[in-house]
C-alpha atoms as a PDB file:
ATOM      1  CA  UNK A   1     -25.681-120.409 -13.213  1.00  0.00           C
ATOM      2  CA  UNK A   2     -26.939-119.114 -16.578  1.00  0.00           C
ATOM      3  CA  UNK A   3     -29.666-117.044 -17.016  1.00  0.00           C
ATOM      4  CA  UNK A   4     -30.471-115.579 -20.264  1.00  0.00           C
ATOM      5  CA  UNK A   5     -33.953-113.460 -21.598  1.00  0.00           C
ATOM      6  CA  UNK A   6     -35.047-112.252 -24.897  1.00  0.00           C
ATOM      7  CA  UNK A   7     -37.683-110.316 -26.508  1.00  0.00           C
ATOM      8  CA  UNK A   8     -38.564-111.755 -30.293  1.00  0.00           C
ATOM      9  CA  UNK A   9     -41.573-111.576 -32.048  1.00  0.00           C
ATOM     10  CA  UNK A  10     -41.576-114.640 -33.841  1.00  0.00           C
ATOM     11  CA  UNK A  11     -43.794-117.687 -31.875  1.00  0.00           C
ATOM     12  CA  UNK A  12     -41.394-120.768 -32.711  1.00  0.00           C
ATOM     13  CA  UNK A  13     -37.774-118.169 -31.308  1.00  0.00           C
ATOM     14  CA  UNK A  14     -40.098-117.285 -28.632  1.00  0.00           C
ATOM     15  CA  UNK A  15     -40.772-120.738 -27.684  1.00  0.00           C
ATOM     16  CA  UNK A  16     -37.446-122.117 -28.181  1.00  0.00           C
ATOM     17  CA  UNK A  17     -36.030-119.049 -25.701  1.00  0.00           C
ATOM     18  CA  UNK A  18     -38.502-119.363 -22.898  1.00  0.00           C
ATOM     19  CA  UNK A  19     -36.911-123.244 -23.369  1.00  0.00           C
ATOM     20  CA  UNK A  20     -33.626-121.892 -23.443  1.00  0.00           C
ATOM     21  CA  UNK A  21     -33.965-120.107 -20.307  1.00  0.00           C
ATOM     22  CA  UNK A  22     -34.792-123.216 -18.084  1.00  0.00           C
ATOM     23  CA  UNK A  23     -31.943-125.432 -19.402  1.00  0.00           C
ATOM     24  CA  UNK A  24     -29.371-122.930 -19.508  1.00  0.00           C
ATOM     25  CA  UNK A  25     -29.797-122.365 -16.574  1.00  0.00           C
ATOM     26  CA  UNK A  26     -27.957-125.336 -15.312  1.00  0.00           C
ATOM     27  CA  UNK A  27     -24.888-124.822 -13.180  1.00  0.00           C
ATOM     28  CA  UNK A  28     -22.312-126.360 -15.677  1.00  0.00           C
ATOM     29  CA  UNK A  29     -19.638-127.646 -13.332  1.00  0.00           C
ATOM     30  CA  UNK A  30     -16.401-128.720 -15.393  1.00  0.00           C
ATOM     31  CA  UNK A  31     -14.634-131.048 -13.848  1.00  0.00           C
ATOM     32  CA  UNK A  32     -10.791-130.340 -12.978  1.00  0.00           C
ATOM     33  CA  UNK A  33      -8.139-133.156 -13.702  1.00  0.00           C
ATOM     34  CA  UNK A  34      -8.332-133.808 -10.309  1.00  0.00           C
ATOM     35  CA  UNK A  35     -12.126-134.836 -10.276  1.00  0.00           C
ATOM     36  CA  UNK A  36     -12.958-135.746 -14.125  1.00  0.00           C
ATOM     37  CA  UNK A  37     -14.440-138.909 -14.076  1.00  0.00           C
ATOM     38  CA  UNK A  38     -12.387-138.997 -18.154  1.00  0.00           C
ATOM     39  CA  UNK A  39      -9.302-139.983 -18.469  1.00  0.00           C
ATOM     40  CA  UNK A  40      -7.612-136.501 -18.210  1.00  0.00           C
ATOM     41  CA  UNK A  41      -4.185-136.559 -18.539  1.00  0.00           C
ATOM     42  CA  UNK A  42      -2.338-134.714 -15.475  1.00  0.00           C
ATOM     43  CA  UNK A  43      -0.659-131.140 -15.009  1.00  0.00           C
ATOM     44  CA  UNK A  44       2.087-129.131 -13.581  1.00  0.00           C
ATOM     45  CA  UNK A  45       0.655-125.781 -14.104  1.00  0.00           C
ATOM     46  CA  UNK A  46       0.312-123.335 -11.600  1.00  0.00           C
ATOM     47  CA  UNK A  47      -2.412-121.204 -13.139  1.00  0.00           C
ATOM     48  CA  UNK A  48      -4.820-119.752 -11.301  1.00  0.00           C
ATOM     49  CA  UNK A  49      -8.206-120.550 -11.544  1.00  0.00           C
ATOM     50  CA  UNK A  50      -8.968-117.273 -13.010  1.00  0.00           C
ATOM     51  CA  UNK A  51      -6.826-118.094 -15.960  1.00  0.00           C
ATOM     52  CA  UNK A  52      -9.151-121.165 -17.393  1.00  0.00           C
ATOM     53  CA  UNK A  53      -9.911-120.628 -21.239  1.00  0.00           C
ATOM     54  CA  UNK A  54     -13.423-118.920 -21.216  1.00  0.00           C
ATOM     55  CA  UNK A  55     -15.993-120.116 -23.839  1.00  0.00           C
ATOM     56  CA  UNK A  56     -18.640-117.125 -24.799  1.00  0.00           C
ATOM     57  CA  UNK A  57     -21.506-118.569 -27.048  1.00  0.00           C
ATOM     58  CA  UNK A  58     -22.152-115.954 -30.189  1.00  0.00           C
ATOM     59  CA  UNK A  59     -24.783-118.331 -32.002  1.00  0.00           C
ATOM     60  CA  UNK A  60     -25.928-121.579 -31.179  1.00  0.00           C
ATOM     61  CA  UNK A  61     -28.521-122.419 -33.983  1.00  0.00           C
ATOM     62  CA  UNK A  62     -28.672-124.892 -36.319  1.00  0.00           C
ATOM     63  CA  UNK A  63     -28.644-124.166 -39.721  1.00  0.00           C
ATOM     64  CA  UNK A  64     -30.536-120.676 -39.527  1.00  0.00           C
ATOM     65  CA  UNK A  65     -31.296-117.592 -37.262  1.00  0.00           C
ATOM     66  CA  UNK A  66     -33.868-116.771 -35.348  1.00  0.00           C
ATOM     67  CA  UNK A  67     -34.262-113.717 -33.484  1.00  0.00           C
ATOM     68  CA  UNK A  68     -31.825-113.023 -30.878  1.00  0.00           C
ATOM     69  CA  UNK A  69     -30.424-116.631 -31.657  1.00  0.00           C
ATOM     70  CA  UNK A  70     -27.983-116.691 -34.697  1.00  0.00           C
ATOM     71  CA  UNK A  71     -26.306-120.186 -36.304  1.00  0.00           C
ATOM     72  CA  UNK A  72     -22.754-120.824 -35.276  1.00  0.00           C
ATOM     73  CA  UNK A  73     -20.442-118.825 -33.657  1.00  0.00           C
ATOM     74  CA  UNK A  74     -17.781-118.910 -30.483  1.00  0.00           C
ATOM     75  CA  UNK A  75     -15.466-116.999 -29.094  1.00  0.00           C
ATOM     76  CA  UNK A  76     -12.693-118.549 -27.050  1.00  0.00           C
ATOM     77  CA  UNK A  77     -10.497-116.725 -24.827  1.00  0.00           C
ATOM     78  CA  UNK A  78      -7.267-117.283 -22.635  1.00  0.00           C
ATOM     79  CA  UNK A  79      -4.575-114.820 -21.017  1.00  0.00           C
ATOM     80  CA  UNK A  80      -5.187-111.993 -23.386  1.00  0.00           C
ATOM     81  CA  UNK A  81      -5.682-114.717 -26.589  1.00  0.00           C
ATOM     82  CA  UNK A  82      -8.518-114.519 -28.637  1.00  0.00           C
ATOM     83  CA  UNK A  83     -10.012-116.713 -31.141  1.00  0.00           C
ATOM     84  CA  UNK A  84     -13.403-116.668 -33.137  1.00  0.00           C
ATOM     85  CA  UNK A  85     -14.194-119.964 -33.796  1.00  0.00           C
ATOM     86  CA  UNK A  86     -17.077-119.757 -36.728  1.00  0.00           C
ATOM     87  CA  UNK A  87     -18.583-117.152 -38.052  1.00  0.00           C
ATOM     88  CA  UNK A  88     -22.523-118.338 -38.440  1.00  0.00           C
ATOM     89  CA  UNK A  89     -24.740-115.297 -40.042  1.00  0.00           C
ATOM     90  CA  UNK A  90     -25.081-112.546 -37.120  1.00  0.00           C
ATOM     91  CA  UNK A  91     -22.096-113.721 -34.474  1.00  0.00           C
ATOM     92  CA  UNK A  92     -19.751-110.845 -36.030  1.00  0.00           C
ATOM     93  CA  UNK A  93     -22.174-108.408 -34.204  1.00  0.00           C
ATOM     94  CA  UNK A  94     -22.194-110.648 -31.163  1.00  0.00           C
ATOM     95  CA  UNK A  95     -18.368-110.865 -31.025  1.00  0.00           C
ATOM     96  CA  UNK A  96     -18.127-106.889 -31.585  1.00  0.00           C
ATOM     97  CA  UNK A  97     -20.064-106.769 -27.759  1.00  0.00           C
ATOM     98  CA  UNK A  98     -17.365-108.490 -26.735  1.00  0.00           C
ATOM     99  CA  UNK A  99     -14.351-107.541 -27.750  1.00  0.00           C
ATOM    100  CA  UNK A 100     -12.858-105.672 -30.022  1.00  0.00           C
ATOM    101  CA  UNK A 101     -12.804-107.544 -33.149  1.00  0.00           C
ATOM    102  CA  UNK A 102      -9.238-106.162 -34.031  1.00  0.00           C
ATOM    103  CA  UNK A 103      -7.591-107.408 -31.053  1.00  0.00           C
ATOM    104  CA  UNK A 104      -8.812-110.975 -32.574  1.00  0.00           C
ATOM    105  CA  UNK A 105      -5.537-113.240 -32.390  1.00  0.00           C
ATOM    106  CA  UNK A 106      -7.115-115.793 -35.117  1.00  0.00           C
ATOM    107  CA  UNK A 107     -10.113-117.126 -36.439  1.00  0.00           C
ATOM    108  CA  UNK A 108     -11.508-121.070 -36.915  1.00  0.00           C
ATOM    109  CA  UNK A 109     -13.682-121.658 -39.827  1.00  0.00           C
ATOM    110  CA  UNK A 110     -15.187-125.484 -39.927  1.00  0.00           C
ATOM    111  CA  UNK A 111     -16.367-125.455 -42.639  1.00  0.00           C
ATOM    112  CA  UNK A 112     -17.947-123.780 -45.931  1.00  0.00           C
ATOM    113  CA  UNK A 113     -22.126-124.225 -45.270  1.00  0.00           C
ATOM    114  CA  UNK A 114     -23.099-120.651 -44.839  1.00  0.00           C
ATOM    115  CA  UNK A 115     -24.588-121.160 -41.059  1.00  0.00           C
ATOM    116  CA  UNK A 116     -20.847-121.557 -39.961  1.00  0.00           C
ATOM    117  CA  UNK A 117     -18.690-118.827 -41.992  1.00  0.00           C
ATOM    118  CA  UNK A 118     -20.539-115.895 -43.991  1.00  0.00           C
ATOM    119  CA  UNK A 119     -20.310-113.567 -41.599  1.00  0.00           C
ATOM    120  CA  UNK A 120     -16.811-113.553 -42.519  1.00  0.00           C
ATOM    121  CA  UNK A 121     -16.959-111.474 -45.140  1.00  0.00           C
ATOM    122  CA  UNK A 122     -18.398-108.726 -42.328  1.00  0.00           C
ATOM    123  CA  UNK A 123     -15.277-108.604 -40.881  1.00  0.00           C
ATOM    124  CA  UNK A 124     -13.081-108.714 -43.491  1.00  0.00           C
ATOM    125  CA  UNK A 125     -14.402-105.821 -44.700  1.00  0.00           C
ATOM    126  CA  UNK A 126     -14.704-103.977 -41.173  1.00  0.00           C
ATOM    127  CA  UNK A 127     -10.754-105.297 -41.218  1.00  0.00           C
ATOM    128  CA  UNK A 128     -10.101-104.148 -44.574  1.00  0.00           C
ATOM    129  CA  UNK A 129     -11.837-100.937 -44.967  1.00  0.00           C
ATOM    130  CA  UNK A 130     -12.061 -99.996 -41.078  1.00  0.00           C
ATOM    131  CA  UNK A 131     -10.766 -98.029 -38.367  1.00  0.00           C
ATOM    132  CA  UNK A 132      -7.489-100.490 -38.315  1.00  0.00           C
ATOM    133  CA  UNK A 133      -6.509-101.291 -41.671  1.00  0.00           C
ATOM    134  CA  UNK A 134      -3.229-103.177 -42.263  1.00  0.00           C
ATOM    135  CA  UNK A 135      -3.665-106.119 -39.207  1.00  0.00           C
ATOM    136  CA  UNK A 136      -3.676-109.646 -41.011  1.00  0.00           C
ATOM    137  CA  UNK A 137      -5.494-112.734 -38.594  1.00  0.00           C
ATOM    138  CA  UNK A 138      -4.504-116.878 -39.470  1.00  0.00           C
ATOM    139  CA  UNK A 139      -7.281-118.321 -40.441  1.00  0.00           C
ATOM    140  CA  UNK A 140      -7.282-121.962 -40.128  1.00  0.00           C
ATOM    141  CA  UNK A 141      -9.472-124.179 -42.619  1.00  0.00           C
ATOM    142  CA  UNK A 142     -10.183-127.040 -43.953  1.00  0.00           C
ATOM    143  CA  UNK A 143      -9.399-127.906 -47.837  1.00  0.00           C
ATOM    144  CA  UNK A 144     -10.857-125.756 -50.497  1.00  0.00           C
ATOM    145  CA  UNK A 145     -12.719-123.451 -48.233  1.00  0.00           C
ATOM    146  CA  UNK A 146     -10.003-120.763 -49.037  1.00  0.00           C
ATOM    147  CA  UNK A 147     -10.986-121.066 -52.766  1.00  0.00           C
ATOM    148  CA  UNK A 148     -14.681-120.474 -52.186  1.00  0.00           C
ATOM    149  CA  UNK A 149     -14.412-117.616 -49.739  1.00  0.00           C
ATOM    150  CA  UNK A 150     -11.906-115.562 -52.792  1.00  0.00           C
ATOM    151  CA  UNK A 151     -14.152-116.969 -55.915  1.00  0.00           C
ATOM    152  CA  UNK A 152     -17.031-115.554 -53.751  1.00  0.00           C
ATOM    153  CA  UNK A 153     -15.460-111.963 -53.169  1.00  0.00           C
ATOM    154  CA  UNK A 154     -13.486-111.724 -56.534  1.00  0.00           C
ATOM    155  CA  UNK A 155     -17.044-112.841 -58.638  1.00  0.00           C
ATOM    156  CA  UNK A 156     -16.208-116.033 -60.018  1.00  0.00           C
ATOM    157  CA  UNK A 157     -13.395-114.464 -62.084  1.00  0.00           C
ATOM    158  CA  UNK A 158      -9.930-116.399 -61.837  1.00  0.00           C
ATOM    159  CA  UNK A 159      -7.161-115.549 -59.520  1.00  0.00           C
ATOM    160  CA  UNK A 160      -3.624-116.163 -58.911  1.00  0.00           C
ATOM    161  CA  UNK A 161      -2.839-117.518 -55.007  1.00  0.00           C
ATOM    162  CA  UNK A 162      -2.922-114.616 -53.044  1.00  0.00           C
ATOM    163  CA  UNK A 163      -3.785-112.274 -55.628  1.00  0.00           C
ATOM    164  CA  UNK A 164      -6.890-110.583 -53.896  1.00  0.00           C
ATOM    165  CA  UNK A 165      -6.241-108.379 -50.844  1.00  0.00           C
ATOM    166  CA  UNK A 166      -8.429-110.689 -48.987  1.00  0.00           C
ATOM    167  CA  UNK A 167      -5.148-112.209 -47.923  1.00  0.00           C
ATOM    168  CA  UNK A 168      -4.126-108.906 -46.633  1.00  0.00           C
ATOM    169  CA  UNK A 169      -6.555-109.673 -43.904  1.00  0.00           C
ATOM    170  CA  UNK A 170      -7.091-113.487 -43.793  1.00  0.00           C
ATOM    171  CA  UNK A 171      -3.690-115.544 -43.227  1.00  0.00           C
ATOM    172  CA  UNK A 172      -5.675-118.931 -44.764  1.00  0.00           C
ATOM    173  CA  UNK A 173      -3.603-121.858 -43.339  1.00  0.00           C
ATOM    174  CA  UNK A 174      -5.371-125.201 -43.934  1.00  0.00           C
ATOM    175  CA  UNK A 175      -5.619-127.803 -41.485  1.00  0.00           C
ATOM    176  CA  UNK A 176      -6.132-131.669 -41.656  1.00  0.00           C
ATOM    177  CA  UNK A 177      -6.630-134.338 -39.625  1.00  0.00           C
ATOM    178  CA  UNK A 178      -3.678-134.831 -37.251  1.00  0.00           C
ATOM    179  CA  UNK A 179      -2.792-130.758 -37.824  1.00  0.00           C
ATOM    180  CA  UNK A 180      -1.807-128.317 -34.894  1.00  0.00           C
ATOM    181  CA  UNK A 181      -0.893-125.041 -34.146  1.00  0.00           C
ATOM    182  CA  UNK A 182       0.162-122.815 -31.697  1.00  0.00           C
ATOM    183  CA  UNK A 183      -1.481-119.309 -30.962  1.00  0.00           C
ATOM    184  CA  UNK A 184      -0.164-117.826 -28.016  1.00  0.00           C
ATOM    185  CA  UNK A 185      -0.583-120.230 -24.728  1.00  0.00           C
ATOM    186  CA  UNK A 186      -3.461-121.865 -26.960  1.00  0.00           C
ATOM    187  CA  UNK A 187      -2.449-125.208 -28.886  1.00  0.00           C
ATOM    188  CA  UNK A 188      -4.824-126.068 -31.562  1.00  0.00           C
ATOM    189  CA  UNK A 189      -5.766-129.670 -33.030  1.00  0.00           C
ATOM    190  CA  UNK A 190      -7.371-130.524 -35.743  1.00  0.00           C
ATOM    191  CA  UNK A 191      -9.711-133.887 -36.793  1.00  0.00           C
ATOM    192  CA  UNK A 192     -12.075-134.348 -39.833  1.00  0.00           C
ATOM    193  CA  UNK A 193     -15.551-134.556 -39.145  1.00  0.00           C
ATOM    194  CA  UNK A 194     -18.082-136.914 -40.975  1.00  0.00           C
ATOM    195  CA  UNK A 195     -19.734-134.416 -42.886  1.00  0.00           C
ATOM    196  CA  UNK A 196     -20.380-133.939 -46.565  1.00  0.00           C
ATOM    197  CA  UNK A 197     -18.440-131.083 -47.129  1.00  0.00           C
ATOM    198  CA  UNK A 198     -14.035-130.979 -45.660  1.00  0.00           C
ATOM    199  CA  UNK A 199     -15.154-130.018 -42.172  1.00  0.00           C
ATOM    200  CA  UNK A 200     -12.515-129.518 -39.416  1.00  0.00           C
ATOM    201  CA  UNK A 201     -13.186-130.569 -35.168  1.00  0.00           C
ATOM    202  CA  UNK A 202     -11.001-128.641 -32.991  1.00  0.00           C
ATOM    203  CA  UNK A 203      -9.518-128.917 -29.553  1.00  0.00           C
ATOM    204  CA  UNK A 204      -7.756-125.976 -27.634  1.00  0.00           C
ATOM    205  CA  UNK A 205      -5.789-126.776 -25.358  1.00  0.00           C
ATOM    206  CA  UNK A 206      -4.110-124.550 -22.736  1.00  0.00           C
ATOM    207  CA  UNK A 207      -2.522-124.716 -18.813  1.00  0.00           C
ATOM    208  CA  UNK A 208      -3.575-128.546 -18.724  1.00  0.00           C
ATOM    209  CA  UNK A 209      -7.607-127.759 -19.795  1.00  0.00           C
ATOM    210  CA  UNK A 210      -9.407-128.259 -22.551  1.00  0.00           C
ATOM    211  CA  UNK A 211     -12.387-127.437 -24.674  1.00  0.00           C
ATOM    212  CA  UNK A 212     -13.415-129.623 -27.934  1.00  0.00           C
ATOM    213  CA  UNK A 213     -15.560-128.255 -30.421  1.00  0.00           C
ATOM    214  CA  UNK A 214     -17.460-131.011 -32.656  1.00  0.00           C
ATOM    215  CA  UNK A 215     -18.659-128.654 -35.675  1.00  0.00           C
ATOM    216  CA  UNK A 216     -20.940-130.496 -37.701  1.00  0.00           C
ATOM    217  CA  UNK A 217     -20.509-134.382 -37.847  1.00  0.00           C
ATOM    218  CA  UNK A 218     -22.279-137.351 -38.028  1.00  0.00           C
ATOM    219  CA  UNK A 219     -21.294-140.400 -35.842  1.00  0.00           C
ATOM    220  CA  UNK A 220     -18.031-141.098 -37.870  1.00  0.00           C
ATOM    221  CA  UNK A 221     -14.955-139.316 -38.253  1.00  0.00           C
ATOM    222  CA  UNK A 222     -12.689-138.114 -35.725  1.00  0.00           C
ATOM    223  CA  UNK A 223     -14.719-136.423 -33.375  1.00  0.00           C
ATOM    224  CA  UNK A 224     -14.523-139.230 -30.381  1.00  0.00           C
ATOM    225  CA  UNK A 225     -10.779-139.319 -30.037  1.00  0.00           C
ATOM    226  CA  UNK A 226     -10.130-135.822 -30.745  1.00  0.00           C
ATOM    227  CA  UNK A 227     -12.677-135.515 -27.294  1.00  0.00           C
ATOM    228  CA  UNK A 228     -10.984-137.967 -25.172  1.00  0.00           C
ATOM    229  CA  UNK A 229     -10.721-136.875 -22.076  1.00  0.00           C
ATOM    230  CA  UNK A 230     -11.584-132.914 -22.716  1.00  0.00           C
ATOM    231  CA  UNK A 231     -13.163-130.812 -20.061  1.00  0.00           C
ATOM    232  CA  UNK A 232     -15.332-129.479 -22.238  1.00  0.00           C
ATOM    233  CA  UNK A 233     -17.395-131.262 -25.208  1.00  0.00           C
ATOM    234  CA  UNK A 234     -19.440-128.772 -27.382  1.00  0.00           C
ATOM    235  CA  UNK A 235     -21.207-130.806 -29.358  1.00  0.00           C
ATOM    236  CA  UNK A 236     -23.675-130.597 -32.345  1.00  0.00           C
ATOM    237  CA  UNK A 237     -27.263-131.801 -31.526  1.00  0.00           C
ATOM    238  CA  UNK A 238     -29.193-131.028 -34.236  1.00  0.00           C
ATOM    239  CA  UNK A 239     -31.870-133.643 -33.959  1.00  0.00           C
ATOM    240  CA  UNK A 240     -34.058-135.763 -31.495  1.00  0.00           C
ATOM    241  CA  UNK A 241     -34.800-139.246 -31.186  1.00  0.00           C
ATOM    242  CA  UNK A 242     -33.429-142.037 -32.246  1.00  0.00           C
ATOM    243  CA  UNK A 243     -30.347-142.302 -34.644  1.00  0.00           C
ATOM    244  CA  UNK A 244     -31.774-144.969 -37.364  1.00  0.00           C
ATOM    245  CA  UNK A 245     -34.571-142.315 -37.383  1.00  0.00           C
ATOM    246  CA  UNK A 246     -32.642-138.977 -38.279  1.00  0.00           C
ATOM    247  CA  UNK A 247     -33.147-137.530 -41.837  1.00  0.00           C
ATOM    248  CA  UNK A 248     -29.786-136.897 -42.405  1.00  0.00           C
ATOM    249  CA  UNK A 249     -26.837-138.609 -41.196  1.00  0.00           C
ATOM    250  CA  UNK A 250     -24.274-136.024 -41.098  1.00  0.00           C
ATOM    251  CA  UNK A 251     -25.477-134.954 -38.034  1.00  0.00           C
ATOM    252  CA  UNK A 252     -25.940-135.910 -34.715  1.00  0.00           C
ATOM    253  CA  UNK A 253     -29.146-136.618 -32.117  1.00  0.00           C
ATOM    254  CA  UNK A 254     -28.752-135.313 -29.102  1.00  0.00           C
ATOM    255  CA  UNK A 255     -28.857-138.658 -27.606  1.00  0.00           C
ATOM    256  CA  UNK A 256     -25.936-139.377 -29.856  1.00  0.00           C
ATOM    257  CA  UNK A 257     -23.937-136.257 -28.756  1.00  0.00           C
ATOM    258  CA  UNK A 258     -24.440-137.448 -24.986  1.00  0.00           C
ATOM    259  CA  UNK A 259     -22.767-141.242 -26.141  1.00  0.00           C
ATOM    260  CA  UNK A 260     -20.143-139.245 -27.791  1.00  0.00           C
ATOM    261  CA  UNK A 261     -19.250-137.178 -24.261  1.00  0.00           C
ATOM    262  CA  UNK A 262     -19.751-140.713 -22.301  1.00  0.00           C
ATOM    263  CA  UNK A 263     -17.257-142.517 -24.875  1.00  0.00           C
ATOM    264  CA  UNK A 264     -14.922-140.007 -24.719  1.00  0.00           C
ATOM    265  CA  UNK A 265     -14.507-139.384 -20.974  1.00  0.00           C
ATOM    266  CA  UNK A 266     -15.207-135.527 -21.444  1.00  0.00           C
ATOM    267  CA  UNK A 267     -15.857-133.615 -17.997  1.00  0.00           C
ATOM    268  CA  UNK A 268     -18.944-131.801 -19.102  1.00  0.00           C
ATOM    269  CA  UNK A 269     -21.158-131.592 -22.011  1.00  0.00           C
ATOM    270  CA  UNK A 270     -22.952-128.783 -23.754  1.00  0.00           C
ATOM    271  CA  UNK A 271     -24.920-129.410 -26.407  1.00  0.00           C
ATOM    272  CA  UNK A 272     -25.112-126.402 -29.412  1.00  0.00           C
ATOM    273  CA  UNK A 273     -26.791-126.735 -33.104  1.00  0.00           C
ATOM    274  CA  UNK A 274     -30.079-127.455 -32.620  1.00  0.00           C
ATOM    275  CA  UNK A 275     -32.695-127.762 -35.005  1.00  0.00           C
ATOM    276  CA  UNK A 276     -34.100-124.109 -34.381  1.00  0.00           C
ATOM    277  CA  UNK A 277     -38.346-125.521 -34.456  1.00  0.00           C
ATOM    278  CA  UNK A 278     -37.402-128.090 -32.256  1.00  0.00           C
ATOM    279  CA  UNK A 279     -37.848-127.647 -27.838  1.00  0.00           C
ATOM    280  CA  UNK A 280     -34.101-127.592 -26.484  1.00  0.00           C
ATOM    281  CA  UNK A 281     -35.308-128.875 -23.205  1.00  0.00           C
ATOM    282  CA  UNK A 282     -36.058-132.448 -24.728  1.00  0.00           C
ATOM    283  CA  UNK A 283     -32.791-132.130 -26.465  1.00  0.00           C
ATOM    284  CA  UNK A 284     -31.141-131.267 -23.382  1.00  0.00           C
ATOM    285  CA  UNK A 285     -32.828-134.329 -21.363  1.00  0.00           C
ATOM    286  CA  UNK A 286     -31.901-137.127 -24.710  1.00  0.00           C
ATOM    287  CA  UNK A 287     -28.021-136.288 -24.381  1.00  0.00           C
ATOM    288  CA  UNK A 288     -28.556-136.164 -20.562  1.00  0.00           C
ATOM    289  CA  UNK A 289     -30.272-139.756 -20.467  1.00  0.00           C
ATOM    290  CA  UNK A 290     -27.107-141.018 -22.662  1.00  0.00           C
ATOM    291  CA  UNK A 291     -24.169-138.955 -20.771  1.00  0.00           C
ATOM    292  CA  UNK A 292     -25.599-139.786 -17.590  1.00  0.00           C
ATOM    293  CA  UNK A 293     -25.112-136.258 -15.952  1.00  0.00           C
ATOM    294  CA  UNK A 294     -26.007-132.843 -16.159  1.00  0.00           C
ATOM    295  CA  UNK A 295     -25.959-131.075 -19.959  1.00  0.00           C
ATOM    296  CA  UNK A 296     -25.823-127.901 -20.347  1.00  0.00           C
ATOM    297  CA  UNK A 297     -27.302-125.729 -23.321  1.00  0.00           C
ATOM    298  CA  UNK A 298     -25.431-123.426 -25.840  1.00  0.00           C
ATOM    299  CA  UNK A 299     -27.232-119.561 -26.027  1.00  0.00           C
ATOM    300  CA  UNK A 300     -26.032-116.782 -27.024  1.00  0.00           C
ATOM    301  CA  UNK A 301     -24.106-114.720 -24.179  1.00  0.00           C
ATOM    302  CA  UNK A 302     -23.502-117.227 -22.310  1.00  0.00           C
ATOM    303  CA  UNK A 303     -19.745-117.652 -20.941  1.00  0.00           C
ATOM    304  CA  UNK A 304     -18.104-120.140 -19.017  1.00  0.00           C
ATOM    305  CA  UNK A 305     -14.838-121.134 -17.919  1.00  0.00           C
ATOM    306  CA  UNK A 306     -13.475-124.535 -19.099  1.00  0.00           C
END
């Protein structure tokens, strides 16, 4: 069971938390590949259950922060591996309560909109300039995010590939649909989301589980087979209603994100990215209507094991 509280002093956070409280509160149970209604491949491992990748939620908003809830940010952990996956305004202080952010074994960046990855620049300076100087993380992104990340640091003046000692800390490797890595006993793939900007989906797999990671994507794009079958969908919900209505279709209802989980056969569904003036708890009951089972809500501290 989750149960999260929160003192802000702004009326809309306030609201949204109080809403937050109630729906994460639901006992997110992810189905093994024994009992996944999806069509989970099977395993041979003999992990313990204690060894499932854990999923801690830094910042669940969409688009902007509001107190106590920033935009973006995850941190995924298996057997000693640890990987930040985005870096939304505020989740580098939210990661430092949970590890620390040195023993990082690499970093996911979506995609360039500033709700997802400034708070990179935070830690490569902390990494840089720090108490540990001299450790160097892979970062995978998509295309051209590298680019705008140096032209930000260096001022707009031009630079020769690997030029700036940005790279002394950040190990840019860019990823595409169809890419994968390995990072420890984590594998990584890689789809392109429908989104107006290069803007990466990612899976991590590990010991027969997995946990899929939508970023932000409209109904297109690769999102529904990189999913099939995952234990875990977190999935953009940004807005309510019906699809034909949404302003802007880059994004997802959360009656869309729900179909998306159904489609895809995934074992459980939390939903993350949610317009921050909107109530959660209707959110939360629209993907729940279309998944046809419990959904569970992205806020900050939460953890569970996939």
């Amino acid at each position: 069971m989750f149960w999260i509280g929160y003192k802000t002093h702004n009326r809309v956070a306030r609201r949204t938390n109080e809403c937050s409280e109630r729906f994460a509160a639901h006992a997110l149970e992810i189905p093994s590949h024994h009992s996944c209604d999806g069509p989970l491949e099977p395993t041979t491992s003999t992990a313990p259950y204690t060894s499932l990748v854990q999923l801690t939620v830094l910042g669940s908003n969409g688009t902007y922060g509001t107190p106590g809830r920033p935009p973006s940010g995850y941190l995924v952990e298996h057997n000693g591996t640890h990987v930040w996956m985005d870096a939304g305004p505020g989740t580098f202080a939210a990661l430092q309560d949970q590890i620390d952010p040195g023993d990082l074994d690499g970093i996911v960046l979506t995609h360039v909109h500033g709700d997802h990855c400034l708070d990179i620049f935070g830690f490569y300076h902390a990494m840089r300039f720090g108490r540990q100087p001299g450790l160097t993380f892979p970062t995978y992104v998509p295309e051209g995010l590298e680019d705008r990340l140096v032209g930000f640091l260096e001022g707009g003046e031009p630079r020769i590939r690997g030029g700036h000692p940005v790279s002394d800390v950040l190990d840019f490797q860019v990823m595409g649909a169809g890419s994968s890595t390995r990072l420890g006993p984590l594998t990584l793939r890689f789809a392109i989301a429908e989104h107006p900007v290069p803007t990466l989906c990612v899976r991590i797999e590990a010991d027969g589980r997995s946990l899929t990671f939508s970023a932000d994507t409209g109904v297109g794009g690769g999102l529904a087979e990189l999913a099939e079958g995952t234990n875990l969908l977190l999935c953009e919900a940004t807005y309510q209603g019906a699809g034909v209505d949404k302003p802007w279709p880059h994004h997802l209802t959360a009656g869309e994100a729900g179909e998306i989980a159904r489609a895809a056969g995934a074992g459980a569904l939390m939903v993350t990215h949610i317009w921050p003036t909107l109530d959660p708890s209707r959110s939360v009951a629209e993907a729940e209507g279309t998944f046809g089972r419990p959904v569970a809500l992205a806020v900050p501290g939460v953890s569970v094991k996939v």
